[in-house]
C-alpha atoms as a PDB file:
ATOM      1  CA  UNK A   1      32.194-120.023-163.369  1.00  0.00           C
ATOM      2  CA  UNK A   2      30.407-123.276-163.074  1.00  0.00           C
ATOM      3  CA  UNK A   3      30.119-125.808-160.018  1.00  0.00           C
ATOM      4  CA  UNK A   4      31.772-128.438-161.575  1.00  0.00           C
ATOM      5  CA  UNK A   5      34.809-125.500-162.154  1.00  0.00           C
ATOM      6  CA  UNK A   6      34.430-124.861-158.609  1.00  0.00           C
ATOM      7  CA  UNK A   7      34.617-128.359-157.782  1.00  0.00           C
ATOM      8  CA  UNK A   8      37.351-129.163-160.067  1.00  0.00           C
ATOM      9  CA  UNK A   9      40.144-125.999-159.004  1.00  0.00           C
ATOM     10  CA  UNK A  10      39.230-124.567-162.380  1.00  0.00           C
ATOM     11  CA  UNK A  11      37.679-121.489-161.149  1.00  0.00           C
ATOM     12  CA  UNK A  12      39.278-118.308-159.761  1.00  0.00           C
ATOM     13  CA  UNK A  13      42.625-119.113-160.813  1.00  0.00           C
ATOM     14  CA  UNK A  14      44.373-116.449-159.071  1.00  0.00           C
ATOM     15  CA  UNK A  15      42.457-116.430-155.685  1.00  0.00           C
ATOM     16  CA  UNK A  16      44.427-117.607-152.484  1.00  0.00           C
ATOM     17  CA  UNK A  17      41.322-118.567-150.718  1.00  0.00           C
ATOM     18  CA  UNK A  18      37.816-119.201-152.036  1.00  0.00           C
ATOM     19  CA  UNK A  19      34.553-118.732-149.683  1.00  0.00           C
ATOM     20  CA  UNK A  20      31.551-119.595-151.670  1.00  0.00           C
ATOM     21  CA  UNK A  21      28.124-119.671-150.490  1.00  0.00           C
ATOM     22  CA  UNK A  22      25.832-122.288-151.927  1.00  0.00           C
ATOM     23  CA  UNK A  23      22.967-123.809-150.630  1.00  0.00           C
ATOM     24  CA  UNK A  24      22.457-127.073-148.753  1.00  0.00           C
ATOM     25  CA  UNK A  25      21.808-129.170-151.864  1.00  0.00           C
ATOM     26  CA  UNK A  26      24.833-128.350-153.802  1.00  0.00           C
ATOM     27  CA  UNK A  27      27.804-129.502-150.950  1.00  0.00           C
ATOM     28  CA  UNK A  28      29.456-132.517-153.178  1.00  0.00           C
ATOM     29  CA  UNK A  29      29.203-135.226-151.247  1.00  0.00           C
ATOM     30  CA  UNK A  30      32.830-135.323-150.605  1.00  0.00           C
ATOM     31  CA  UNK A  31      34.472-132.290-150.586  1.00  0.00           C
ATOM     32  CA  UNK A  32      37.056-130.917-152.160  1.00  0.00           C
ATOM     33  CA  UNK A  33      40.713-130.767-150.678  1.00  0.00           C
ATOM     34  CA  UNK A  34      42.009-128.417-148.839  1.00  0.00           C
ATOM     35  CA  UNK A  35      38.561-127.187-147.791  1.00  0.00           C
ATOM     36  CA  UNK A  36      36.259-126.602-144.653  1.00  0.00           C
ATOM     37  CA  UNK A  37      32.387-126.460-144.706  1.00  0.00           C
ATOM     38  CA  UNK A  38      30.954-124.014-142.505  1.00  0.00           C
ATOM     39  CA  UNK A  39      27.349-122.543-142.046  1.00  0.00           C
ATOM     40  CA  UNK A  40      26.356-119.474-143.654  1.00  0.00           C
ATOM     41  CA  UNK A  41      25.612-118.063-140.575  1.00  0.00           C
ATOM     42  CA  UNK A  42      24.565-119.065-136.928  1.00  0.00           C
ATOM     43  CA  UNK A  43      22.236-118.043-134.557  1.00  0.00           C
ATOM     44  CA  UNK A  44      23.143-116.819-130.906  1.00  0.00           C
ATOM     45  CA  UNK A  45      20.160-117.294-128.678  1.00  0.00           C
ATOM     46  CA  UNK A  46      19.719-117.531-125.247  1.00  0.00           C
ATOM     47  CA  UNK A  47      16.858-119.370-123.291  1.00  0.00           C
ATOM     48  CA  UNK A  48      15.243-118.124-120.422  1.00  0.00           C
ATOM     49  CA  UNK A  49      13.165-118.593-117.246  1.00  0.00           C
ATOM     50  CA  UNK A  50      11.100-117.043-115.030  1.00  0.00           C
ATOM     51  CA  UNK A  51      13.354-116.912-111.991  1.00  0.00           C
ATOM     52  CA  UNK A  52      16.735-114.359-112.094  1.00  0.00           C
ATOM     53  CA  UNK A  53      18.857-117.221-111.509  1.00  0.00           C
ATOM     54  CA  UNK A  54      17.992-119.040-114.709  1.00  0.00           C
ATOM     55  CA  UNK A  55      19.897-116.397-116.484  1.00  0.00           C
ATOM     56  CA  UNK A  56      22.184-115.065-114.289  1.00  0.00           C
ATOM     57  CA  UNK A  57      23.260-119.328-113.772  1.00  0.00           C
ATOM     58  CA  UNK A  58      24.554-119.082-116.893  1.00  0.00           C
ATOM     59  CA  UNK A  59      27.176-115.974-116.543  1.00  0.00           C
ATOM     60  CA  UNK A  60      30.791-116.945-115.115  1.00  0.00           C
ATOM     61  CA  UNK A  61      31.032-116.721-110.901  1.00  0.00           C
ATOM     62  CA  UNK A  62      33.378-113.551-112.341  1.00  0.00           C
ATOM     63  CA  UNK A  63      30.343-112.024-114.847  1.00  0.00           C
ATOM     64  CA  UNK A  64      27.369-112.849-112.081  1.00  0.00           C
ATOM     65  CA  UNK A  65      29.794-110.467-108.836  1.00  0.00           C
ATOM     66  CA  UNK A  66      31.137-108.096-111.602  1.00  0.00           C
ATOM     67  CA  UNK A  67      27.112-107.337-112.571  1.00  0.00           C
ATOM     68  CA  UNK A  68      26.117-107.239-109.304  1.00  0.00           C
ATOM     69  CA  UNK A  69      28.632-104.740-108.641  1.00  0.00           C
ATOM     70  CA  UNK A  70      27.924-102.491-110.998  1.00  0.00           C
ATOM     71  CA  UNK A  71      23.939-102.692-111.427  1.00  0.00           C
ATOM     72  CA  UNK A  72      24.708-101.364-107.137  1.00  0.00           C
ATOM     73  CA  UNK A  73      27.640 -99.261-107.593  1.00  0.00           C
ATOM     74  CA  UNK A  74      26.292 -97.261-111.149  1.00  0.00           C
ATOM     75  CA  UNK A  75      22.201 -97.399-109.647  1.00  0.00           C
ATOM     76  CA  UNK A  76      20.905 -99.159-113.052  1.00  0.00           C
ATOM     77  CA  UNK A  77      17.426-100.179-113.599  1.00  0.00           C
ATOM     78  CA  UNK A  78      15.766-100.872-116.816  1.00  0.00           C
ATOM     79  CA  UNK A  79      12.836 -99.141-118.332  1.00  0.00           C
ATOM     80  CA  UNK A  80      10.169-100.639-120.651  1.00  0.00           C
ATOM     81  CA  UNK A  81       9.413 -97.365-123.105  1.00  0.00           C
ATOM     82  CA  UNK A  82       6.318 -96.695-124.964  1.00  0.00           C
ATOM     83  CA  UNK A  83       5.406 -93.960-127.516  1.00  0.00           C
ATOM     84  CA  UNK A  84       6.754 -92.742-130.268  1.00  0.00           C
ATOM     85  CA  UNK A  85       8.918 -89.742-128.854  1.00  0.00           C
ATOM     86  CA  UNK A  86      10.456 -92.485-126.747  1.00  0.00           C
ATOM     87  CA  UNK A  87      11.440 -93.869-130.283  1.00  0.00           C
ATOM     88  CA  UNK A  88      12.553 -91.013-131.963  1.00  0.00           C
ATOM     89  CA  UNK A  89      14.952 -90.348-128.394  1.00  0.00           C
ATOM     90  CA  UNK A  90      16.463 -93.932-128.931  1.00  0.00           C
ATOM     91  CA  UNK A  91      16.722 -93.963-132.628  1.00  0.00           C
ATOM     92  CA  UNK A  92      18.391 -90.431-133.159  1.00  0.00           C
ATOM     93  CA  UNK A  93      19.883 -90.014-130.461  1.00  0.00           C
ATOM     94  CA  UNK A  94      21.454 -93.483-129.485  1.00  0.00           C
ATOM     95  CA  UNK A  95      21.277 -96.027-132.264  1.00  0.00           C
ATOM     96  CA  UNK A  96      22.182 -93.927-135.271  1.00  0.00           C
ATOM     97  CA  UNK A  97      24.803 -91.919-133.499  1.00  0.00           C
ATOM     98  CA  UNK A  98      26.334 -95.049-132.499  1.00  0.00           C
ATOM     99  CA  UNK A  99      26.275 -96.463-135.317  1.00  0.00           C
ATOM    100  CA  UNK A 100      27.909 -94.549-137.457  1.00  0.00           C
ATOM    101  CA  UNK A 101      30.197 -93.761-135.156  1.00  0.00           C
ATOM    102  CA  UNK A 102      31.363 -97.617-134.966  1.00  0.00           C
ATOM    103  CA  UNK A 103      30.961 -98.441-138.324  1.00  0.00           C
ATOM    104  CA  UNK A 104      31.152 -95.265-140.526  1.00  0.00           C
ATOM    105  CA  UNK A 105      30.396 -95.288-144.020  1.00  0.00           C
ATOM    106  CA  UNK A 106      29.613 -99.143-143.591  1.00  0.00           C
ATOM    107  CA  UNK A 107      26.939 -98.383-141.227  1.00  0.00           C
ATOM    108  CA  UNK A 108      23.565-100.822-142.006  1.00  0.00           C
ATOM    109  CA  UNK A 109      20.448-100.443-139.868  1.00  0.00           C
ATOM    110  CA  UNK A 110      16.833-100.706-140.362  1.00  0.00           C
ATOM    111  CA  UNK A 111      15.430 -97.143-141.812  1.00  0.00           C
ATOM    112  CA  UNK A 112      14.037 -94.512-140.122  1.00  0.00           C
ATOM    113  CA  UNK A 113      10.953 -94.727-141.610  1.00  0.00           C
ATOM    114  CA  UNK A 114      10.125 -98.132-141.681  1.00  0.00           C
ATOM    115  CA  UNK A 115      12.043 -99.175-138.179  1.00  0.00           C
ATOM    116  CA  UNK A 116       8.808 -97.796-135.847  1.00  0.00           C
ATOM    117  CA  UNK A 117       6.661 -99.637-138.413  1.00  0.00           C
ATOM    118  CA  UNK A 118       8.500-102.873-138.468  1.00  0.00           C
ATOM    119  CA  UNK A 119      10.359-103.059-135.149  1.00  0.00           C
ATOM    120  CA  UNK A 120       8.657-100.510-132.486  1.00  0.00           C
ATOM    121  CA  UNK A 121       5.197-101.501-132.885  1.00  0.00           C
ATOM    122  CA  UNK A 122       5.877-104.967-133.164  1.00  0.00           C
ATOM    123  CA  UNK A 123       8.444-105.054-130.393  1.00  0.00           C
ATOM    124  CA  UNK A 124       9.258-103.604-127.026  1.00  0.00           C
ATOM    125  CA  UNK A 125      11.840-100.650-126.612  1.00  0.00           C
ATOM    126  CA  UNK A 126      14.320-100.828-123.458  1.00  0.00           C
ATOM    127  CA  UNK A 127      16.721 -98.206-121.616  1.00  0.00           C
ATOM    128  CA  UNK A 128      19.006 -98.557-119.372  1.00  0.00           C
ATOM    129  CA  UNK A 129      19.294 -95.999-116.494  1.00  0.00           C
ATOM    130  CA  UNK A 130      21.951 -95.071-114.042  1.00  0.00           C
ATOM    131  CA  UNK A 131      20.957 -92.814-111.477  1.00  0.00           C
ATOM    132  CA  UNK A 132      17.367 -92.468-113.382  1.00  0.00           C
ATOM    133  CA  UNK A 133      19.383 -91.311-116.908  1.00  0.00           C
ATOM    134  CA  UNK A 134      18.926 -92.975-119.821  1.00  0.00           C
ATOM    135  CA  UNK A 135      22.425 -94.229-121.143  1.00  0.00           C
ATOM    136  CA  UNK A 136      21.766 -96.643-123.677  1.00  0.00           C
ATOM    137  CA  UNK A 137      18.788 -98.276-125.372  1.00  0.00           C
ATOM    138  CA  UNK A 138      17.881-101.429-127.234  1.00  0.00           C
ATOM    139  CA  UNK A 139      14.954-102.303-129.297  1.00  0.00           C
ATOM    140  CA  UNK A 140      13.733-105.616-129.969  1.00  0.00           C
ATOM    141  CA  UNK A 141      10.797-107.108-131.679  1.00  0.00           C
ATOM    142  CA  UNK A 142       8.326-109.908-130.386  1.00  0.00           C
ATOM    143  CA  UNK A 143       7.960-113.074-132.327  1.00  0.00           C
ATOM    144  CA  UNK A 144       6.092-115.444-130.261  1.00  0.00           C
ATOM    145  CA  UNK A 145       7.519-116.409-127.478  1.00  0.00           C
ATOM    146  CA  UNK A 146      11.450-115.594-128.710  1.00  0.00           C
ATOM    147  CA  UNK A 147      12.180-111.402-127.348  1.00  0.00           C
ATOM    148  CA  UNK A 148      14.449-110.726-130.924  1.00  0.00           C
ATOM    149  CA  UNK A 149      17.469-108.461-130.368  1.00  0.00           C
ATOM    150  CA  UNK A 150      17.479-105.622-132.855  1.00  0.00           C
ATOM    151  CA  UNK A 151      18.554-102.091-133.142  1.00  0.00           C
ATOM    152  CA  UNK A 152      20.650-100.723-129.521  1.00  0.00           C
ATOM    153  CA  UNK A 153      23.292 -97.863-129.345  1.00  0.00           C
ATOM    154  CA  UNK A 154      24.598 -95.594-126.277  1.00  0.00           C
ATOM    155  CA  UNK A 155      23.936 -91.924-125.514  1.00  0.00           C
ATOM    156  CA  UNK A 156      25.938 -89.604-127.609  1.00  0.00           C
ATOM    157  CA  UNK A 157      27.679 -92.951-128.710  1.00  0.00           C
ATOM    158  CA  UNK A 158      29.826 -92.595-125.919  1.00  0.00           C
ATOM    159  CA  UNK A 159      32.466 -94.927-126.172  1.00  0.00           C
ATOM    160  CA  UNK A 160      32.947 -95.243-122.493  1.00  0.00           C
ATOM    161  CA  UNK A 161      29.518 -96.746-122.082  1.00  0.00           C
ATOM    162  CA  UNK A 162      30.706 -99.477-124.198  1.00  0.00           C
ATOM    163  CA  UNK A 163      33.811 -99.858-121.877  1.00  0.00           C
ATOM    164  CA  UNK A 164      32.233 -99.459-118.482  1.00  0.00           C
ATOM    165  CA  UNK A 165      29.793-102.724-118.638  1.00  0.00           C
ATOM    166  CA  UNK A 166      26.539-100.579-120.061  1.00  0.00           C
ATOM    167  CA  UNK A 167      25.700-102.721-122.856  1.00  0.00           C
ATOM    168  CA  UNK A 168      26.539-106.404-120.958  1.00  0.00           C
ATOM    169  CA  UNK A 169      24.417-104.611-117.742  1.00  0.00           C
ATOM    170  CA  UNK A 170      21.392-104.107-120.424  1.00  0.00           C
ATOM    171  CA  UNK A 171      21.635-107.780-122.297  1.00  0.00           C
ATOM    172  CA  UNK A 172      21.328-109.397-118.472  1.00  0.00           C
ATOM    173  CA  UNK A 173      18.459-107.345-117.771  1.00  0.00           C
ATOM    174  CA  UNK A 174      16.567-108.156-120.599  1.00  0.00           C
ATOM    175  CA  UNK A 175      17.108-112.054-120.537  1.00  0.00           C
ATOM    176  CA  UNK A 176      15.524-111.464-116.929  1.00  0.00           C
ATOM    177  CA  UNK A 177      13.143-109.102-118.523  1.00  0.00           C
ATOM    178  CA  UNK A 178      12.083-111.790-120.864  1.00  0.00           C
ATOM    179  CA  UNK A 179      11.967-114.712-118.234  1.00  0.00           C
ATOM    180  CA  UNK A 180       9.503-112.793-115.888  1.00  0.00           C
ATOM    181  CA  UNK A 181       7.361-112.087-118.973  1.00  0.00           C
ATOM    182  CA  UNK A 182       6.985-115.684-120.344  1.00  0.00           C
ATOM    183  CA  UNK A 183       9.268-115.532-122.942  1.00  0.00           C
ATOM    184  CA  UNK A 184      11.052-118.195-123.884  1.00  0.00           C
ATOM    185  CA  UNK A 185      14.109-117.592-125.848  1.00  0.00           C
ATOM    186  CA  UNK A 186      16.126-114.528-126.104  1.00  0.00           C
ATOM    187  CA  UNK A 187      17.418-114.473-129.904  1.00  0.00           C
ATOM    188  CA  UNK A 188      20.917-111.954-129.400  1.00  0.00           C
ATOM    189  CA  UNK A 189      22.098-111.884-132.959  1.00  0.00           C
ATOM    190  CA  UNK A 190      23.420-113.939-136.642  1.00  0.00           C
ATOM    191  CA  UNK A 191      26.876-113.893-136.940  1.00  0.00           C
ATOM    192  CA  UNK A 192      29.366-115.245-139.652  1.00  0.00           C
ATOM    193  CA  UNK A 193      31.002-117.873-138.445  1.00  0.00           C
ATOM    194  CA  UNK A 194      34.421-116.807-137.456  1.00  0.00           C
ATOM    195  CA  UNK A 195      34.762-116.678-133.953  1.00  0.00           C
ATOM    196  CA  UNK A 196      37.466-113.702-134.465  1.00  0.00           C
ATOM    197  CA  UNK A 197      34.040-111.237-134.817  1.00  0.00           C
ATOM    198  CA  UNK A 198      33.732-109.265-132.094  1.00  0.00           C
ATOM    199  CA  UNK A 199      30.374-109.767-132.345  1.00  0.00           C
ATOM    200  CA  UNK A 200      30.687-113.556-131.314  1.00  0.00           C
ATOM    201  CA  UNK A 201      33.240-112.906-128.541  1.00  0.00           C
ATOM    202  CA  UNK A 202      31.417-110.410-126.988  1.00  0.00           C
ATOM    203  CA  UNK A 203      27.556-112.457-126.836  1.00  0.00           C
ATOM    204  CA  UNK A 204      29.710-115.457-126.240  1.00  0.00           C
ATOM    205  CA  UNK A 205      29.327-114.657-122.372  1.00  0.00           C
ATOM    206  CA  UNK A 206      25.899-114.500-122.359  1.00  0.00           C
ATOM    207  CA  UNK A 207      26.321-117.709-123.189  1.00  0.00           C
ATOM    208  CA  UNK A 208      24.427-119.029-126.224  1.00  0.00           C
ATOM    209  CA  UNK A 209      22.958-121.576-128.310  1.00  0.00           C
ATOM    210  CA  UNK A 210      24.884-121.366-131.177  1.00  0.00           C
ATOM    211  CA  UNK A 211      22.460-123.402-134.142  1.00  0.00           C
ATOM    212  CA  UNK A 212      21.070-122.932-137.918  1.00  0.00           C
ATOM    213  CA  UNK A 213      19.123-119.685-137.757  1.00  0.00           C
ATOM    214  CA  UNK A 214      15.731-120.212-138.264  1.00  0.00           C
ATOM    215  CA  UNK A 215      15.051-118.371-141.550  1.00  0.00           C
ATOM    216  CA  UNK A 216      16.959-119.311-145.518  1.00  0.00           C
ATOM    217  CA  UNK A 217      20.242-119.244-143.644  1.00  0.00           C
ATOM    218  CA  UNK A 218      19.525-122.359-142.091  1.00  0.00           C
ATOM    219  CA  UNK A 219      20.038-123.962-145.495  1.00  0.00           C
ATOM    220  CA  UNK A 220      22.913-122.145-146.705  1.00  0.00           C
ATOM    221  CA  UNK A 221      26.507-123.257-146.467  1.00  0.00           C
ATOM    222  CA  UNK A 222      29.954-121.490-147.011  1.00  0.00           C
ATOM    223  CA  UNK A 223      32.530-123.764-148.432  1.00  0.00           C
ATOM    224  CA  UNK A 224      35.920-122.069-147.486  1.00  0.00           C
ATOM    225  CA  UNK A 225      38.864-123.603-149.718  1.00  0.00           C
ATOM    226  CA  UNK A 226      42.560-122.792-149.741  1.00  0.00           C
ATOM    227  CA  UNK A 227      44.326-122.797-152.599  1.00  0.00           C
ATOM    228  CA  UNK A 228      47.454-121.509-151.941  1.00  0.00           C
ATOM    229  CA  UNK A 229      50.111-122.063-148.758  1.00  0.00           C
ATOM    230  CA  UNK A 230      51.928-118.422-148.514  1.00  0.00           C
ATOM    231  CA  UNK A 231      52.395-116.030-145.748  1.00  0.00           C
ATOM    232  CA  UNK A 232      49.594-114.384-146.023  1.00  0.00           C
ATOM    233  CA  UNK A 233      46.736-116.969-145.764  1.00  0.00           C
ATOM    234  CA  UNK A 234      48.671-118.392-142.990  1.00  0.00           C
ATOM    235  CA  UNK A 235      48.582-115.241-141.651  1.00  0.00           C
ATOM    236  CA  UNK A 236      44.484-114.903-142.389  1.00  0.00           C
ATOM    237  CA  UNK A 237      43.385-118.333-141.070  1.00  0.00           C
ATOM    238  CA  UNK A 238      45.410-118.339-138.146  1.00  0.00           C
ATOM    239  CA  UNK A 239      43.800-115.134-136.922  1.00  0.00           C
ATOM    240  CA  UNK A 240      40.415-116.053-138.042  1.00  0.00           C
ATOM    241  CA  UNK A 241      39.789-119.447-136.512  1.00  0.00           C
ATOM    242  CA  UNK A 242      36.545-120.818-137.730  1.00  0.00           C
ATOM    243  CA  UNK A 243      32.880-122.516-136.495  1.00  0.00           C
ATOM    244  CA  UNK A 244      32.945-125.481-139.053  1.00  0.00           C
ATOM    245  CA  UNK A 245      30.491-128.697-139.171  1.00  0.00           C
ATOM    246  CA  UNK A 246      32.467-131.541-137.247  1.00  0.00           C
ATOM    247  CA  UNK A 247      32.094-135.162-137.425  1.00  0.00           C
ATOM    248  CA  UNK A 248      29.247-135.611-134.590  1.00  0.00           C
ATOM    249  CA  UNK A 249      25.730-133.162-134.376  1.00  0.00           C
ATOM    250  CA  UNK A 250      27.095-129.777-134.505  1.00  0.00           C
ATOM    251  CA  UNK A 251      29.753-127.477-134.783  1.00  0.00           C
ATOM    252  CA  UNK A 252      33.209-127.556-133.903  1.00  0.00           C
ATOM    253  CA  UNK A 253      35.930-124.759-133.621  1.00  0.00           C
ATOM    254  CA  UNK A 254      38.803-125.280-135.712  1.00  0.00           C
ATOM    255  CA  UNK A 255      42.189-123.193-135.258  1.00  0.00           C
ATOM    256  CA  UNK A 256      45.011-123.122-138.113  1.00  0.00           C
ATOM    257  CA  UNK A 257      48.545-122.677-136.627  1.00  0.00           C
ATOM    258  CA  UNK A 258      52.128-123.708-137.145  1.00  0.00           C
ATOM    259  CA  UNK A 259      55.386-123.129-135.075  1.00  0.00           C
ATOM    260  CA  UNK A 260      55.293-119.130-136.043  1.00  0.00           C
ATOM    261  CA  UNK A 261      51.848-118.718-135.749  1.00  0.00           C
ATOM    262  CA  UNK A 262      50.600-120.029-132.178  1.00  0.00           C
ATOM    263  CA  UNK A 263      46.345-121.050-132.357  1.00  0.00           C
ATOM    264  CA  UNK A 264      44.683-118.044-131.090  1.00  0.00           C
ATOM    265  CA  UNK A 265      43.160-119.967-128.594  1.00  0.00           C
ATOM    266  CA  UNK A 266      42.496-116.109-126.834  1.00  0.00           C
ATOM    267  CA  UNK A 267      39.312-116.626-129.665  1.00  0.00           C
ATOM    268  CA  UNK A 268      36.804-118.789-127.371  1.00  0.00           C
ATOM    269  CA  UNK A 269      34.254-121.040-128.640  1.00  0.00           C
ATOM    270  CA  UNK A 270      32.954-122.668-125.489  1.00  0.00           C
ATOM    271  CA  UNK A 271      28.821-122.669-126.127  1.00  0.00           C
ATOM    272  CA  UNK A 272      26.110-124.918-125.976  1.00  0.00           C
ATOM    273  CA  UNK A 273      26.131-126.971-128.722  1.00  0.00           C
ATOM    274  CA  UNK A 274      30.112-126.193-130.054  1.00  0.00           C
ATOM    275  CA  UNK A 275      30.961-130.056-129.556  1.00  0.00           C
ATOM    276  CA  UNK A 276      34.868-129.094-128.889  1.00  0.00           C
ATOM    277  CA  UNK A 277      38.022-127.886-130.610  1.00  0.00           C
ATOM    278  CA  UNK A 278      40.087-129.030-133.797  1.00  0.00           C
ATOM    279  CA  UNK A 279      43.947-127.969-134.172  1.00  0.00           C
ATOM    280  CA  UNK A 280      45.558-128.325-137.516  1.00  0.00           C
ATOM    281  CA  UNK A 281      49.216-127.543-138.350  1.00  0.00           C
ATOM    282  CA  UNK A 282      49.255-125.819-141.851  1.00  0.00           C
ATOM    283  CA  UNK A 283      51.808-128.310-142.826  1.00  0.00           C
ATOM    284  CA  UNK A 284      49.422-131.166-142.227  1.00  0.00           C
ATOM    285  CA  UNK A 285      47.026-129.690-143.918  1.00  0.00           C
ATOM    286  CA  UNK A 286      49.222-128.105-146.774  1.00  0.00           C
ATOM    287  CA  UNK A 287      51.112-131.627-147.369  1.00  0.00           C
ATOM    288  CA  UNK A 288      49.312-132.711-149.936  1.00  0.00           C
ATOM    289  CA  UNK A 289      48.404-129.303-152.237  1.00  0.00           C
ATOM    290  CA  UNK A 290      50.295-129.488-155.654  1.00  0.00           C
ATOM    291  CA  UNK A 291      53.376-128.037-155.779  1.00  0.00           C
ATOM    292  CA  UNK A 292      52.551-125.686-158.473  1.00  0.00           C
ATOM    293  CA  UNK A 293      50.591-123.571-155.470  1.00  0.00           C
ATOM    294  CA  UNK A 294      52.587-123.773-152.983  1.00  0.00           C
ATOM    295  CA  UNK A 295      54.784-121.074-151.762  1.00  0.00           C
ATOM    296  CA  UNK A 296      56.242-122.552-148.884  1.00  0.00           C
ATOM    297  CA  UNK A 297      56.831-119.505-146.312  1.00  0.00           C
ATOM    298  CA  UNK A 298      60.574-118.931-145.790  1.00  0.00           C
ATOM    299  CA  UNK A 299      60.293-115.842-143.771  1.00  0.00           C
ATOM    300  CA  UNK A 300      57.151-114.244-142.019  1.00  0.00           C
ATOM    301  CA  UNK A 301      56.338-111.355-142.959  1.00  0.00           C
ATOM    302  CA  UNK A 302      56.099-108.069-140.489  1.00  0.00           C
ATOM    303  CA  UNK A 303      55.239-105.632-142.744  1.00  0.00           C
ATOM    304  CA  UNK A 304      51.652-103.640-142.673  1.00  0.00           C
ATOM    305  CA  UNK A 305      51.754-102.349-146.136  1.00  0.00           C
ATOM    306  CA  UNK A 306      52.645-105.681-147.481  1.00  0.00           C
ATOM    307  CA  UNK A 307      49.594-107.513-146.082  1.00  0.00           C
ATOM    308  CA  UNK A 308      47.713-104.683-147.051  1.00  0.00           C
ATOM    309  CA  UNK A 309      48.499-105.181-150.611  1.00  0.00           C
ATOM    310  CA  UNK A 310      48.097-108.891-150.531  1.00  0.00           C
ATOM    311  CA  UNK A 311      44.505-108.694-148.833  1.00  0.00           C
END
């Protein structure tokens, strides 16, 4: 296909929804119908100070008790790690475990051989300890004065570690790590820019920045455009809402929703530098799509195997 089929509806005639990367310089000026523009991906980093308080000032009243609960009640303490045993320990036997354990088959890391290389000399290696036992790990890597999140992962991925407060124990640690060390900034992760990724929701409490990253992302742009109004995109932007450019400096949340589908407004955005919230009724933004596209939804539809089939 070409950009000016892209522009034009000519391209992928059968697709529901198109998401199409492009860099900075190609956005038309105005853009198409139906369509949001949305960064490629964001950045969620945190900035720090040398006292406690500057980061633990930023956590809820609820986060800042609930931490120091637990940090008492499980005995946790944080341990700066040098040498490479320490690595292979936290790389075998925490990170990779983990990680496939989470993600399978789709599992993506930084090799084995090239992680101590990159990341461990570069970088500083953490565990967390209860009682004196190491339960999790995280490795990050030094880049001036910003302490880069990397590679972490639990014990014999234990997937109570992740329910019991381990990892949010070890990210409030480290931000106080980092402000007692002169650091700066805390960089947590990139993330697409759905705020339905787990990923988002869960380093939303932190909370972050949320900007351009600071690498080729920063000029890249994801044009998302609808194309057709049936159940099943309803169904997919309602439960994804979005981090789209809005009309000030910014970003803006924007939830799709109509009278079957309530916003998922359970999907929180609230971080520096997300200017506010957008609501749009599908209708209102379906009104004026051709009707050649439109399937307008009659009935909603319940079964599993037929949004499997759609997607």
């Amino acid at each position: 296909m070409t950009w000016a089929d892209l522009m034009h509806s000519q391209a992928a005639p059968g697709a529901d929804i198109l998401a199409v990367g492009m860099l900075r310089d190609r956005v038309p000026t105005r853009l198409p119908r139906h369509s949001l523009l949305l960064p490629f991906r964001v950045t969620l980093a945190v900035p720090v100070g040398p006292e406690p308080q500057d980061v633990l000032g930023r956590l809820s009243r609820k986060a800042r008790q609930q931490h120091a609960h637990e940090v008492r009640s499980h005995n946790r303490t944080l341990e700066v790690a040098a040498g490479e045993d320490y690595f292979a320990f936290f790389y075998d036997g925490m990170h990779r475990l983990s990680l496939v354990n989470r993600h399978g088959d789709a599992a993506r890391s930084e090799g084995r051989d090239s992680a101590p290389v990159c990341l461990f000399r570069r970088g500083v290696l953490f565990f967390l300890c209860e009682s004196g036992r190491r339960v999790a790990g995280m490795l990050c890597w030094l880049e001036g004065g910003t302490l880069v999140v990397r590679l972490a992962g639990v014990a014999r991925a234990d997937d109570e570690a992740y329910a019991s407060g381990t990892y949010s124990a070890m990210y409030v640690l480290i931000l106080q790590w980092a402000g007692e060390h002169g650091l700066t900034r805390v960089h947590l992760s990139e993330c697409e820019p759905f705020l339905s990724k787990g990923i988002f929701q869960f380093k939303r409490k932190m909370p972050p920045e949320v900007a351009l990253p600071r690498n080729h992302f920063s000029g890249e742009r994801l044009m998302l455009r609808v194309r057709r109004d049936n159940p099943f995109v309803r169904d997919f932007l309602a439960a994804n809402p979005v981090l789209a450019f809005g009309q000030e400096q910014g970003f803006e949340a924007v939830y799709f929703h109509d009278d079957d589908r309530p916003p998922r407004l359970d999907l929180r955005w609230r971080c520096p530098r997300v200017r506010g919230q957008r609501l749009v009724h599908f209708d209102d933004f379906f009104a004026s799509l051709p009707d050649t596209v439109r399937q307008r939804p009659a009935v909603h539809p319940n079964s599993p195997d037929d949004c499997t089939r759609s997607a």
